[in-house]
PDB file of N, CA and C in Angstrom:
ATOM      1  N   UNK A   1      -7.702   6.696  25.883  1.00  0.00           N
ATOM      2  CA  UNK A   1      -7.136   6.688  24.558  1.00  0.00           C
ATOM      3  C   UNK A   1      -8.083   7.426  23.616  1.00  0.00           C
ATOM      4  N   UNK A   2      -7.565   7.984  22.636  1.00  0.00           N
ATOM      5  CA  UNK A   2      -8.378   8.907  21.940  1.00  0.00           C
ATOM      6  C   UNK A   2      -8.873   8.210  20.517  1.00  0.00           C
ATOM      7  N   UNK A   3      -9.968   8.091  20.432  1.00  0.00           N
ATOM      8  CA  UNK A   3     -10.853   8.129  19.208  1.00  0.00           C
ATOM      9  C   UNK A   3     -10.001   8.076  18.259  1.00  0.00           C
ATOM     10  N   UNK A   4     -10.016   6.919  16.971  1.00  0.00           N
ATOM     11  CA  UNK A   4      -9.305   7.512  15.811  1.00  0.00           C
ATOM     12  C   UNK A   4      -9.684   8.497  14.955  1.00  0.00           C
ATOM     13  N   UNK A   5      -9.353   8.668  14.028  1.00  0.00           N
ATOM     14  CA  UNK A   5      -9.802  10.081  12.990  1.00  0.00           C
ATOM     15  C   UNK A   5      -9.965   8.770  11.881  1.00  0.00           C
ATOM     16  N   UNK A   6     -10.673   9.363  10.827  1.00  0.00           N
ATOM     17  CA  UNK A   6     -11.288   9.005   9.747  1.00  0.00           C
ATOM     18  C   UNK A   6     -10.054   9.595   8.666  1.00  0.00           C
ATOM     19  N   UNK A   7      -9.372   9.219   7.858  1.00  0.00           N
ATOM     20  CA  UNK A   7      -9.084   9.996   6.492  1.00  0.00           C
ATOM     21  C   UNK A   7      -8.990   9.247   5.600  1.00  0.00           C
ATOM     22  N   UNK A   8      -9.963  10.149   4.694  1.00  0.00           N
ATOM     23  CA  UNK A   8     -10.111   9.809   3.070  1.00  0.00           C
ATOM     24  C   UNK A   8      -9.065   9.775   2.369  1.00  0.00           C
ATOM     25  N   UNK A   9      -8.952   8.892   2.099  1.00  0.00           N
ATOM     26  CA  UNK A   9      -7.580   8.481   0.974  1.00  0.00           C
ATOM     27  C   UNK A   9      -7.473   8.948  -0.103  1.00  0.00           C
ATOM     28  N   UNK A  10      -8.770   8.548  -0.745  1.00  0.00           N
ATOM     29  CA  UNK A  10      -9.387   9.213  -2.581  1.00  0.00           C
ATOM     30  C   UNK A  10     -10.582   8.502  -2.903  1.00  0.00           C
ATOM     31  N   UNK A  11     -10.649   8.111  -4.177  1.00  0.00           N
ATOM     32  CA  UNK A  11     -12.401   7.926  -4.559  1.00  0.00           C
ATOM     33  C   UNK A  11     -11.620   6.293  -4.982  1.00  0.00           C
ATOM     34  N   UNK A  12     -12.258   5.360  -5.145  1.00  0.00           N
ATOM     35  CA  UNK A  12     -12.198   4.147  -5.592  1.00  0.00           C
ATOM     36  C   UNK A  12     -11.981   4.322  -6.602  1.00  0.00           C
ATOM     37  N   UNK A  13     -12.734   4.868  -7.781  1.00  0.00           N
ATOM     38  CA  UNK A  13     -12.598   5.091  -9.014  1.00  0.00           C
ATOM     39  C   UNK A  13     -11.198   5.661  -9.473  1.00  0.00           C
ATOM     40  N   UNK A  14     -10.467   6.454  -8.609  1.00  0.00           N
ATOM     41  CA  UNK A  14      -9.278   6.790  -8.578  1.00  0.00           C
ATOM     42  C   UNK A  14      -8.075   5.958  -8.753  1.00  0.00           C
ATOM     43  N   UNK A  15      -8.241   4.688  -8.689  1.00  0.00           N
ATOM     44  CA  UNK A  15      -7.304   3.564  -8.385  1.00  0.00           C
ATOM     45  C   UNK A  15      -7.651   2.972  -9.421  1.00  0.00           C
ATOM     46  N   UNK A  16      -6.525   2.428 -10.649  1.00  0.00           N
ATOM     47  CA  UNK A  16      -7.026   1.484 -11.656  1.00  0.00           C
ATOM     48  C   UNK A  16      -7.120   0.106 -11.031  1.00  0.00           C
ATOM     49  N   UNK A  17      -7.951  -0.778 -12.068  1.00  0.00           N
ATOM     50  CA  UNK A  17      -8.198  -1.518 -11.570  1.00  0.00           C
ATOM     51  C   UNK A  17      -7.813  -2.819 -12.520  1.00  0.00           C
ATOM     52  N   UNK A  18      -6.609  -4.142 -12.342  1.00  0.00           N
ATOM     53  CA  UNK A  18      -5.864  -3.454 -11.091  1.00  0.00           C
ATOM     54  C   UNK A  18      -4.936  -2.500 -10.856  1.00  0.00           C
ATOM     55  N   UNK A  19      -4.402  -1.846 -10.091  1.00  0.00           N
ATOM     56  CA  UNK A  19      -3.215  -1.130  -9.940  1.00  0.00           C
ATOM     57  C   UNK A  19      -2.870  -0.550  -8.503  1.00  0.00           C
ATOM     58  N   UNK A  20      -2.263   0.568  -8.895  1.00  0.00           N
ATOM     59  CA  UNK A  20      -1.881   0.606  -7.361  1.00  0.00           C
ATOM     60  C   UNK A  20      -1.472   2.239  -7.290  1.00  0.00           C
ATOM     61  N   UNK A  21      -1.942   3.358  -6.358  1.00  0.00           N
ATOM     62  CA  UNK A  21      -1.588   4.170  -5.960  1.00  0.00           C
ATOM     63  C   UNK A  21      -0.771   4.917  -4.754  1.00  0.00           C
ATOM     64  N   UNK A  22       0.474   5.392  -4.512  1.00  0.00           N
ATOM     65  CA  UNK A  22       0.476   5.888  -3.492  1.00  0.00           C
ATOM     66  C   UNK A  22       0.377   7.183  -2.944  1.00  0.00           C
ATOM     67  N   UNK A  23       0.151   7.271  -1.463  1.00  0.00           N
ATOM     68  CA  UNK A  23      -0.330   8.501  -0.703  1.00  0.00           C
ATOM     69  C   UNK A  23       0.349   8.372   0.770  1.00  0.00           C
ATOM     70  N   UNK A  24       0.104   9.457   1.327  1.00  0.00           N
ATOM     71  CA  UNK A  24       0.462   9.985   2.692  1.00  0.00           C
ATOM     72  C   UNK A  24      -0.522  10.271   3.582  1.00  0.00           C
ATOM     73  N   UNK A  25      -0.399   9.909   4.705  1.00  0.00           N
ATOM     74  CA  UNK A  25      -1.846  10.692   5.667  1.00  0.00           C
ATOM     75  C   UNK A  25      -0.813  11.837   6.252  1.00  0.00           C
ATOM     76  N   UNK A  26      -1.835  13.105   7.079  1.00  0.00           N
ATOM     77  CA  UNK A  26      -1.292  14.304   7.516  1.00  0.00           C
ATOM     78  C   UNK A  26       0.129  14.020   8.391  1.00  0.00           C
ATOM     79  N   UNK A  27       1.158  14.536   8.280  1.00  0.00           N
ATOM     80  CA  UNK A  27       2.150  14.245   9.622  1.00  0.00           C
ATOM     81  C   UNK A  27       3.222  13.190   8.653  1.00  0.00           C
ATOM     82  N   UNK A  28       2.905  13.061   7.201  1.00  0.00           N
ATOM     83  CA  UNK A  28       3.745  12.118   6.703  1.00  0.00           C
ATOM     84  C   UNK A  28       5.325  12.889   6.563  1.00  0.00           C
ATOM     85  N   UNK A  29       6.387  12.166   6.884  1.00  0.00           N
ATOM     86  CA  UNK A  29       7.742  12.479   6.424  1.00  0.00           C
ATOM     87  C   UNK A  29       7.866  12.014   5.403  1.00  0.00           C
ATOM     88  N   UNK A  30       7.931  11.328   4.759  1.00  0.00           N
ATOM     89  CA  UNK A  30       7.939  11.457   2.897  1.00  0.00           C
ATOM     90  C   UNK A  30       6.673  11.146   2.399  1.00  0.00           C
ATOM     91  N   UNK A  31       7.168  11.713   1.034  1.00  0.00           N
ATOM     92  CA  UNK A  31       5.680  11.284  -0.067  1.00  0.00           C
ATOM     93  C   UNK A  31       5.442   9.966  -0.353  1.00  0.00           C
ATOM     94  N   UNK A  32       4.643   9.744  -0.176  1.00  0.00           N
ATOM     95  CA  UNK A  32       3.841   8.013  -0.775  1.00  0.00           C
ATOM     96  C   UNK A  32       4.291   7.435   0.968  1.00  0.00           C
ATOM     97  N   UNK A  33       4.370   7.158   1.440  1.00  0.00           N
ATOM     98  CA  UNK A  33       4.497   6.747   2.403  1.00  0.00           C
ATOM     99  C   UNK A  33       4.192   5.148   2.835  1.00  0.00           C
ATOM    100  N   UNK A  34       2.809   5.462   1.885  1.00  0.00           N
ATOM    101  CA  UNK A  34       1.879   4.734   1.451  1.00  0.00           C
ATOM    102  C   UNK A  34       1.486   4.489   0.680  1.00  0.00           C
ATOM    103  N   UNK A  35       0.723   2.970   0.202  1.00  0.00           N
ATOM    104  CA  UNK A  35       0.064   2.718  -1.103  1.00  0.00           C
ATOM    105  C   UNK A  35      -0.917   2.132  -1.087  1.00  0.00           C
ATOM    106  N   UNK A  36      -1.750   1.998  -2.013  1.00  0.00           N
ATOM    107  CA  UNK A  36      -2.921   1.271  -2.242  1.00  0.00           C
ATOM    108  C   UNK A  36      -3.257   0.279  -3.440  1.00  0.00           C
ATOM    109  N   UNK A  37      -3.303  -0.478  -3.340  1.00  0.00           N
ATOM    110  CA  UNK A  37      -3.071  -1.807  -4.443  1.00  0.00           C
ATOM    111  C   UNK A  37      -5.056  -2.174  -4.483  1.00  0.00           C
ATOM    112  N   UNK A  38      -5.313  -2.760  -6.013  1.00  0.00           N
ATOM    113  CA  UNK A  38      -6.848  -2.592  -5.945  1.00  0.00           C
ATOM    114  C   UNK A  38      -6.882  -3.823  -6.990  1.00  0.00           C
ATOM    115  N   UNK A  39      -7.692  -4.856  -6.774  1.00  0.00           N
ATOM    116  CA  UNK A  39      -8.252  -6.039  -7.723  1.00  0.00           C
ATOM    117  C   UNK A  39      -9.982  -5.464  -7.469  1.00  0.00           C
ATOM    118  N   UNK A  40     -10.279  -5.577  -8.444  1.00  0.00           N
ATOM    119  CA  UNK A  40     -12.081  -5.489  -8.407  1.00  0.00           C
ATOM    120  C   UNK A  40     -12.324  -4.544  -7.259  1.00  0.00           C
ATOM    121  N   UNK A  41     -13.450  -4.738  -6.468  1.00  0.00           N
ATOM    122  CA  UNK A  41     -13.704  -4.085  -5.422  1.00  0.00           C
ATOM    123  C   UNK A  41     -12.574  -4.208  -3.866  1.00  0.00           C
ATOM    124  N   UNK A  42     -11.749  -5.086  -4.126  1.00  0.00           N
ATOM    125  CA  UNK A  42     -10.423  -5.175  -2.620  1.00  0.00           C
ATOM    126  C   UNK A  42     -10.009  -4.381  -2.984  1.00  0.00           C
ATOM    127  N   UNK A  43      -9.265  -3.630  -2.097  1.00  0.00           N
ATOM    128  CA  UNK A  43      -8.632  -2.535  -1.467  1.00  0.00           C
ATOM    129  C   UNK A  43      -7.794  -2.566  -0.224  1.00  0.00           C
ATOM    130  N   UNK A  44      -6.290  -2.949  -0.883  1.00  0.00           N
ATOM    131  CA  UNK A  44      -5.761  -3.529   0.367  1.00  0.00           C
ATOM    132  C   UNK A  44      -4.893  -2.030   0.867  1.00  0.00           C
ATOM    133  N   UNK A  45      -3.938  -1.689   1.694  1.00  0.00           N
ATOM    134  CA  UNK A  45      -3.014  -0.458   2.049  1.00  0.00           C
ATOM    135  C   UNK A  45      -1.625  -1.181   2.875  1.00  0.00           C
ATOM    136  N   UNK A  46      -0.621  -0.682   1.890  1.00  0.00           N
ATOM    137  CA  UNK A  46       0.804  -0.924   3.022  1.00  0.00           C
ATOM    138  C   UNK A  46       1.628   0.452   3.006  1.00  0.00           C
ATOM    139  N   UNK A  47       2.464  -0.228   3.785  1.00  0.00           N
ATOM    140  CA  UNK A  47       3.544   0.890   4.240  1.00  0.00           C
ATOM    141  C   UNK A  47       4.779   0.556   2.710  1.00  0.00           C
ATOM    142  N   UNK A  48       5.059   1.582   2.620  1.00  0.00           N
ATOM    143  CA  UNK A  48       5.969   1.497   0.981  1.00  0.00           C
ATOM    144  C   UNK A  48       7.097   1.236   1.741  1.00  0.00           C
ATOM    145  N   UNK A  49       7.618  -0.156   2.260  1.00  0.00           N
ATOM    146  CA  UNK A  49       9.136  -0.035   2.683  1.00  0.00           C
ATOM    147  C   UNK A  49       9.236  -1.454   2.528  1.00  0.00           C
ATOM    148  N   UNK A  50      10.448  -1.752   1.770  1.00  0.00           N
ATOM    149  CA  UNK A  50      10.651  -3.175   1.914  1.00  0.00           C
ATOM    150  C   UNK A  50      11.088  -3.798   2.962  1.00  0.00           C
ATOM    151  N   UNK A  51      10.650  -4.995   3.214  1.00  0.00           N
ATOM    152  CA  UNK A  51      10.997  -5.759   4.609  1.00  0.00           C
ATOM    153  C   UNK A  51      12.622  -5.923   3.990  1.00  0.00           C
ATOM    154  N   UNK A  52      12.619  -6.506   3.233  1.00  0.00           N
ATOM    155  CA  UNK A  52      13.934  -7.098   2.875  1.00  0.00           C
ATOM    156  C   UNK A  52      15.227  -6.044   2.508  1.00  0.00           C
ATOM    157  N   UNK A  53      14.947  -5.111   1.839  1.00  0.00           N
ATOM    158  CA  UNK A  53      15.739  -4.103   1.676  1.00  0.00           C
ATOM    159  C   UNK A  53      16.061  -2.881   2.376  1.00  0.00           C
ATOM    160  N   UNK A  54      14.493  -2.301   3.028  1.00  0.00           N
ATOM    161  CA  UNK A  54      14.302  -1.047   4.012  1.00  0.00           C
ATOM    162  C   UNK A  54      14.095  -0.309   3.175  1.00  0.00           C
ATOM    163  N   UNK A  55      14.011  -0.102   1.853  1.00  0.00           N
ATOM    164  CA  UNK A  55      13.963   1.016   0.479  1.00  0.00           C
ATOM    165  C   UNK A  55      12.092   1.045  -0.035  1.00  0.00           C
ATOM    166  N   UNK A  56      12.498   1.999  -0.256  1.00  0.00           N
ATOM    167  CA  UNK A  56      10.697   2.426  -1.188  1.00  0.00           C
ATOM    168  C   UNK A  56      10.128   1.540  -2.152  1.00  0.00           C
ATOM    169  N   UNK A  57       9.264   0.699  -2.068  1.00  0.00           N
ATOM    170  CA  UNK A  57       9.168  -0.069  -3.252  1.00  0.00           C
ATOM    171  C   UNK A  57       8.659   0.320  -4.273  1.00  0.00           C
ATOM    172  N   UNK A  58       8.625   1.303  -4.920  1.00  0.00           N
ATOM    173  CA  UNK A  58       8.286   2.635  -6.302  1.00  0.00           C
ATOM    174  C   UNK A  58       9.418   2.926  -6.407  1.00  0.00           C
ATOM    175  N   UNK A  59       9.483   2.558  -8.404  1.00  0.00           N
ATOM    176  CA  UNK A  59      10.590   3.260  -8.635  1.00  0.00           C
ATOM    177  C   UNK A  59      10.313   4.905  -9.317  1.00  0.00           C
ATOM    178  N   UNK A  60       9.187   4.736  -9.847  1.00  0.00           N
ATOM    179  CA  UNK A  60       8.473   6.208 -10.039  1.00  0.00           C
ATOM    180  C   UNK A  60       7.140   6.661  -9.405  1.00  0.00           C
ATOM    181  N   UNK A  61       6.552   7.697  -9.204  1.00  0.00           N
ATOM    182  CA  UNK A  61       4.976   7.292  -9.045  1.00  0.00           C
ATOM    183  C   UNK A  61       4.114   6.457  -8.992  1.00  0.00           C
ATOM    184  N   UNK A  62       3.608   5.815  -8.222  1.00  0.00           N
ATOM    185  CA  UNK A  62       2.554   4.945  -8.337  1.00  0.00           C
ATOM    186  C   UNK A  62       2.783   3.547  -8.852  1.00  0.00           C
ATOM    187  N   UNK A  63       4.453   3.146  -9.256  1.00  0.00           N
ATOM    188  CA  UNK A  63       4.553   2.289  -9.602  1.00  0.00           C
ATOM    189  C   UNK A  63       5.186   1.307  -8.993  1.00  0.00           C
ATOM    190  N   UNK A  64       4.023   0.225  -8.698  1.00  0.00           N
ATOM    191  CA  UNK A  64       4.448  -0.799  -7.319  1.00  0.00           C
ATOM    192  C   UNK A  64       3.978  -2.219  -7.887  1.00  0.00           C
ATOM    193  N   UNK A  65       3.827  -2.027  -9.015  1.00  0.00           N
ATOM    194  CA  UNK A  65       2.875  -3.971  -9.409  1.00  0.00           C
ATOM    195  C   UNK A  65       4.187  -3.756 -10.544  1.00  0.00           C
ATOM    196  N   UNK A  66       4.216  -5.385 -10.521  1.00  0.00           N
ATOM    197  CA  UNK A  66       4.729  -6.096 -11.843  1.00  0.00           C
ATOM    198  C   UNK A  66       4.155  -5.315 -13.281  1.00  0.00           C
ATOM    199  N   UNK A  67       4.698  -6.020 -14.001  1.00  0.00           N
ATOM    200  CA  UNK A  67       4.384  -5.464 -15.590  1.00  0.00           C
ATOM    201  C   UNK A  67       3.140  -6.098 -15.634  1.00  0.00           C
ATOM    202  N   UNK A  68       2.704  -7.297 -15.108  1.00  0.00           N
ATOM    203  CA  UNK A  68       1.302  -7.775 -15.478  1.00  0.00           C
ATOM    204  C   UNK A  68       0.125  -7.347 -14.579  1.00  0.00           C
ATOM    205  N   UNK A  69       0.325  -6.276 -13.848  1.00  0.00           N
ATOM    206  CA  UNK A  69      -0.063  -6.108 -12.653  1.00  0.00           C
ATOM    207  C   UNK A  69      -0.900  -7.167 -11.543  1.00  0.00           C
ATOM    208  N   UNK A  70      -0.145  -8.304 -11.324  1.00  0.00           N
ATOM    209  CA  UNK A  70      -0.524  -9.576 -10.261  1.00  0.00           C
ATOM    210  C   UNK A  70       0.302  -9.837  -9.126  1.00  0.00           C
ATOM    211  N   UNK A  71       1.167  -9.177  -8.524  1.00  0.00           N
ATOM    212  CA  UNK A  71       2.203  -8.834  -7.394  1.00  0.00           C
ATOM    213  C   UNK A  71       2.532  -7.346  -7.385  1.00  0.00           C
ATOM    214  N   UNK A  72       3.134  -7.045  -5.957  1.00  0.00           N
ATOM    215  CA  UNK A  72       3.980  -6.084  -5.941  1.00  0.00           C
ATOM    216  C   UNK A  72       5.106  -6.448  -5.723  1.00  0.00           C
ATOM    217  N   UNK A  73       5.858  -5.676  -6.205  1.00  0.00           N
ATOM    218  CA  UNK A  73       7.289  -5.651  -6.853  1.00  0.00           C
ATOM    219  C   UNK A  73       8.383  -4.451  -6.044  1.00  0.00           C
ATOM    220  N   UNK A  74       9.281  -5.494  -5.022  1.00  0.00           N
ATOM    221  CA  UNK A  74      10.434  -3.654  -5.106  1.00  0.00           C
ATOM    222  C   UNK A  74      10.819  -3.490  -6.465  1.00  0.00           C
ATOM    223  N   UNK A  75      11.323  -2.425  -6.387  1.00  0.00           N
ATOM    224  CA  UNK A  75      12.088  -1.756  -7.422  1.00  0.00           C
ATOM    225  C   UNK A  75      13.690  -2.367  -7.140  1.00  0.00           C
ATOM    226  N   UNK A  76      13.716  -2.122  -6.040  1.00  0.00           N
ATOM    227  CA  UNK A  76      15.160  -2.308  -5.706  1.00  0.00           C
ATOM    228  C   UNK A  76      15.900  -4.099  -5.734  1.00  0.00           C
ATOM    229  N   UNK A  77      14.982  -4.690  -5.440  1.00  0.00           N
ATOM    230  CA  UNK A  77      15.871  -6.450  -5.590  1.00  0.00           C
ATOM    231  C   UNK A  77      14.961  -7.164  -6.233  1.00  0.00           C
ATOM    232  N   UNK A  78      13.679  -6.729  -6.866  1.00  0.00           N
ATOM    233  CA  UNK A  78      12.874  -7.976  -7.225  1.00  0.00           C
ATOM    234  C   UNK A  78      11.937  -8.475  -6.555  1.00  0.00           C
ATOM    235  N   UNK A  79      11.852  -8.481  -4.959  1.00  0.00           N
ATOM    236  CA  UNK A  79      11.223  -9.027  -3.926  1.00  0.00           C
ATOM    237  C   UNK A  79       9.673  -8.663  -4.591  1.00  0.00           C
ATOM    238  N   UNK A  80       8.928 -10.134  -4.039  1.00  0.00           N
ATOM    239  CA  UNK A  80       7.525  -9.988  -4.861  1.00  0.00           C
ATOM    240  C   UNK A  80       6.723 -10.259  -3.933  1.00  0.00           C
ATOM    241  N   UNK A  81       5.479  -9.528  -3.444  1.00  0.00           N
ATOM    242  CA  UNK A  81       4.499  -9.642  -2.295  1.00  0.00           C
ATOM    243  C   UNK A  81       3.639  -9.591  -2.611  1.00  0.00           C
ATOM    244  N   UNK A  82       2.398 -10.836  -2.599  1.00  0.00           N
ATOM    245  CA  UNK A  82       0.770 -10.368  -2.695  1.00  0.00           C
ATOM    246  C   UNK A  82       0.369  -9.552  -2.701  1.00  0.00           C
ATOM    247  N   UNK A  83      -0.883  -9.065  -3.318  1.00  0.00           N
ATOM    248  CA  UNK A  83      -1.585  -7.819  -3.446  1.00  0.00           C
ATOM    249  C   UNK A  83      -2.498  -8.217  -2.133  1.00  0.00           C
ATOM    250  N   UNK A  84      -2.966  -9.083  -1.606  1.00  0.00           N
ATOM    251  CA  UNK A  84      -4.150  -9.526  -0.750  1.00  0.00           C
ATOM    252  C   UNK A  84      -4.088  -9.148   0.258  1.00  0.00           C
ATOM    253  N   UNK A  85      -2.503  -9.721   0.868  1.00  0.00           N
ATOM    254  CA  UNK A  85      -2.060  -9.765   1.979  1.00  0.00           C
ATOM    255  C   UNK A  85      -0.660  -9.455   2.026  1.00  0.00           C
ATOM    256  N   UNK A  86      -0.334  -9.264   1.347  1.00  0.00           N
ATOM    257  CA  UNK A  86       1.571  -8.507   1.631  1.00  0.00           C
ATOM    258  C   UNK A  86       1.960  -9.329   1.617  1.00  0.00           C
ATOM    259  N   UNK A  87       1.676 -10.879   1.555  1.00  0.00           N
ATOM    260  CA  UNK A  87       3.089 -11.977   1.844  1.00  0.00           C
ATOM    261  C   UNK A  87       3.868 -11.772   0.459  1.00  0.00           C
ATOM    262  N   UNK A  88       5.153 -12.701   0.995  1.00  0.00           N
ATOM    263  CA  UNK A  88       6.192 -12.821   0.455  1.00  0.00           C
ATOM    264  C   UNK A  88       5.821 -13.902  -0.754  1.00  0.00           C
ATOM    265  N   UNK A  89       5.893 -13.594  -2.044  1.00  0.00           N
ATOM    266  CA  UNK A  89       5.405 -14.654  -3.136  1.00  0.00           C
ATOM    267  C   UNK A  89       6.649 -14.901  -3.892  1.00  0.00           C
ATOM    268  N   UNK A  90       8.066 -14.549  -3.538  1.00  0.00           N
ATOM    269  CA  UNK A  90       9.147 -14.520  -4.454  1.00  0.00           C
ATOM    270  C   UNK A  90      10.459 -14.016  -4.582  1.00  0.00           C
ATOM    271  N   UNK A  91      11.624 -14.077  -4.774  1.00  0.00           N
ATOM    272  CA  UNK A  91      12.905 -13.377  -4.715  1.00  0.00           C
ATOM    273  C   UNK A  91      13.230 -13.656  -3.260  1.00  0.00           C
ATOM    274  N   UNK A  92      13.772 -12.193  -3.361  1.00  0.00           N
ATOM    275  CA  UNK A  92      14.691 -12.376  -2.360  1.00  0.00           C
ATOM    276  C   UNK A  92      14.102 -11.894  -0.484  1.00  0.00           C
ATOM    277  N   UNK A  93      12.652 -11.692  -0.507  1.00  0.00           N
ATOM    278  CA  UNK A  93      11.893 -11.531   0.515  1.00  0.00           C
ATOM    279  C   UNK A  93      12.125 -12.448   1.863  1.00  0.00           C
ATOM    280  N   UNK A  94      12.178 -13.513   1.606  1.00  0.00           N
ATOM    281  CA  UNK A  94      12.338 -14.958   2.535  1.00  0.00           C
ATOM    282  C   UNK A  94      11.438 -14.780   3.705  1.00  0.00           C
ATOM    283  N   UNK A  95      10.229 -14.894   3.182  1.00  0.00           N
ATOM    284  CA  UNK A  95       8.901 -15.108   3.952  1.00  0.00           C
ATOM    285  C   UNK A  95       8.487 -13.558   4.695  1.00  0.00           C
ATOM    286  N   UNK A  96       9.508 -12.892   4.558  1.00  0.00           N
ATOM    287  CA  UNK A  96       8.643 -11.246   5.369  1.00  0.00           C
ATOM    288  C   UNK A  96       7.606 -10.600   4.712  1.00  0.00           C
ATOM    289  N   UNK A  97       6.275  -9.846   5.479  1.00  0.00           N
ATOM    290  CA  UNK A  97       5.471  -9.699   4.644  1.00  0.00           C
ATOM    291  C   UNK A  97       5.727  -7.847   4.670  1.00  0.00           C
ATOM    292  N   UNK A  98       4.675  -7.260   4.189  1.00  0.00           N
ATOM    293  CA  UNK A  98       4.651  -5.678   3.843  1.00  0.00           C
ATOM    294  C   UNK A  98       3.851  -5.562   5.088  1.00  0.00           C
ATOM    295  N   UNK A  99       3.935  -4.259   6.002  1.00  0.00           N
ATOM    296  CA  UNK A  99       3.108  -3.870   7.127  1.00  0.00           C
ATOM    297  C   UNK A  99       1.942  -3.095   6.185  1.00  0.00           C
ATOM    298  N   UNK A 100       0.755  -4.113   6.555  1.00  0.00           N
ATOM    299  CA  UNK A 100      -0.482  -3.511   6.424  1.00  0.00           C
ATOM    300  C   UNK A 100      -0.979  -2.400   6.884  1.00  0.00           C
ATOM    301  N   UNK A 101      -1.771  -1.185   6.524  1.00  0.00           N
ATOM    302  CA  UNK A 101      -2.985  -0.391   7.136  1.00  0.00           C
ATOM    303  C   UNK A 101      -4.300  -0.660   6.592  1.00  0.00           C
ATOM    304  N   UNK A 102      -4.718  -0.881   7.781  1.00  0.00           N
ATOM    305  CA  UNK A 102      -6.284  -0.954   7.736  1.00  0.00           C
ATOM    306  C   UNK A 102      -7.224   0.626   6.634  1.00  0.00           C
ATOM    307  N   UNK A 103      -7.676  -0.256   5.578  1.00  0.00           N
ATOM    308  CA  UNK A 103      -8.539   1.199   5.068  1.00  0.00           C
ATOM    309  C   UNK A 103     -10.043  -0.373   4.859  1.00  0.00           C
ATOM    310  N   UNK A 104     -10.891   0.932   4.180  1.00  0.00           N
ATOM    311  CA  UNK A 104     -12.279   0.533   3.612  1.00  0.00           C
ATOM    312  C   UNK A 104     -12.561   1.270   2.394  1.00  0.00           C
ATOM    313  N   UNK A 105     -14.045   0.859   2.303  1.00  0.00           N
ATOM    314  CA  UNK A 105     -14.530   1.132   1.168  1.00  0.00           C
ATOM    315  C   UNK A 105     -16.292   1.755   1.322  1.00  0.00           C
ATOM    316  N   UNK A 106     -15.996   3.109   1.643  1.00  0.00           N
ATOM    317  CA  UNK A 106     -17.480   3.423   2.214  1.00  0.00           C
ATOM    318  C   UNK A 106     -17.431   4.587   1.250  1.00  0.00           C
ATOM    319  N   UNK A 107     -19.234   4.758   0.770  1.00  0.00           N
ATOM    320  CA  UNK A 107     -19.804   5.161  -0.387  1.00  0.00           C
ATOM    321  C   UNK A 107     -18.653   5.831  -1.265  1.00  0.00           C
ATOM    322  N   UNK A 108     -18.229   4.856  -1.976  1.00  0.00           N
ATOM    323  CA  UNK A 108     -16.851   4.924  -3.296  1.00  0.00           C
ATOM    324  C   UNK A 108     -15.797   5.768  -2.719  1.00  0.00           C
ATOM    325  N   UNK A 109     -15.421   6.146  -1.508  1.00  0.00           N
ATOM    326  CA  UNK A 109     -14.220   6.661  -1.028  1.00  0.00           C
ATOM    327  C   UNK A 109     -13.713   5.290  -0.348  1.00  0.00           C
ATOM    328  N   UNK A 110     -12.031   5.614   0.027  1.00  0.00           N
ATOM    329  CA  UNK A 110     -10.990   4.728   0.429  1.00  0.00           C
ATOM    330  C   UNK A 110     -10.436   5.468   1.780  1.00  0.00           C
ATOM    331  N   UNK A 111     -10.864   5.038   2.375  1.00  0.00           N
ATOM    332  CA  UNK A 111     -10.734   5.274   3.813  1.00  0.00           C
ATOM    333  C   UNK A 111      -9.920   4.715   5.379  1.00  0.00           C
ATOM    334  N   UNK A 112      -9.278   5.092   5.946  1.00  0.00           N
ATOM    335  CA  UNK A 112      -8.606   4.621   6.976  1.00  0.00           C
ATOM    336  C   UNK A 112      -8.892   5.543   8.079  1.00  0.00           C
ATOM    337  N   UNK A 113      -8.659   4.410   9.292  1.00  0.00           N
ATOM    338  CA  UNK A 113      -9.380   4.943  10.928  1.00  0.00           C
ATOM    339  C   UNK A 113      -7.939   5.475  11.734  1.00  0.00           C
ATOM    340  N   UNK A 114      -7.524   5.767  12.057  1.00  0.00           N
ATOM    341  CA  UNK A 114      -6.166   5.745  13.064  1.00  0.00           C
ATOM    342  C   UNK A 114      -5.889   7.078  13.867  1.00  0.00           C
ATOM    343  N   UNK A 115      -5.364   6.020  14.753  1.00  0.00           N
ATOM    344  CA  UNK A 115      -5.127   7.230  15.849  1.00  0.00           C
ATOM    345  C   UNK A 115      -3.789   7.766  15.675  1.00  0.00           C
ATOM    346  N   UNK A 116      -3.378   9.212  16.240  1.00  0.00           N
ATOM    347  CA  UNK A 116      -2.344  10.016  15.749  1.00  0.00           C
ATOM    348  C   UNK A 116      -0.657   9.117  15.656  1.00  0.00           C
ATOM    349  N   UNK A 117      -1.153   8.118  16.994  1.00  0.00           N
ATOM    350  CA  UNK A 117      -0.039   7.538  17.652  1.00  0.00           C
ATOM    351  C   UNK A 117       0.359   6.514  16.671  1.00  0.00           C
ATOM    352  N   UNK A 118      -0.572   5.755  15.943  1.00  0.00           N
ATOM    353  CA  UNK A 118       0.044   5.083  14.810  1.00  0.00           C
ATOM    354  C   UNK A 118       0.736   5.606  14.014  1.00  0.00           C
ATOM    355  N   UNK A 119       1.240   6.338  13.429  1.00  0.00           N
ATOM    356  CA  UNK A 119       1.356   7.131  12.639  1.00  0.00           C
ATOM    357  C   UNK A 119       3.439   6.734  12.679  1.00  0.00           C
TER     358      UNK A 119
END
């Protein structure tokens, strides 16, 4: 099995705090693909698709938290998921969580390991 690859996401500082950005790694079929949700120094990453709906949870750019920014929020039904851990905190979710990716936090970049096959 082959080695994962390293890719830099963006700079920490890049991400308000809190808030939430999304992105794509190389090989992505749509934009944002992905997002990144940020309290203080955590740095969590999901896949932008609702369990409950199958739809993008951004209704514009980068916009994936509540108005108070303390959940993420679809756009599409309301469904409300931890920033921590993707669980289900509300609506119409009924316990499904958001598929995580593994990233980090090495010298102020946001980083993820994966092999092509994840993808």
């Amino acid at each position: 099995m082959s080695q994962p690859s390293r890719h830099v996401i963006c700079r920490l500082v890049e991400i308000p705090d809190p808030g939430a950005r999304g992105f794509s790694l190389p090989g992505a079929r749509f934009p944002d693909e992905y997002f990144l949700v940020r309290r203080g120094a955590a740095v969590h990453a999901y896949r932008n698709s609702c369990p409950h709906a199958g739809r993008f949870l951004n209704w514009k750019p980068d916009a994936f938290l509540t108005r108070d920014r303390a959940l993420i929020m679809c756009s599409a039904h309301g469904a409300l998921y931890r920033m921590d851990n993707g669980a289900c905190a509300g609506g119409p979710c009924g316990g499904a969580a958001l598929t995580a990716l593994p990233v980090a936090v090495e010298q102020g970049e946001v980083v993820t390991y994966i092999r092509e096959k994840q993808l």
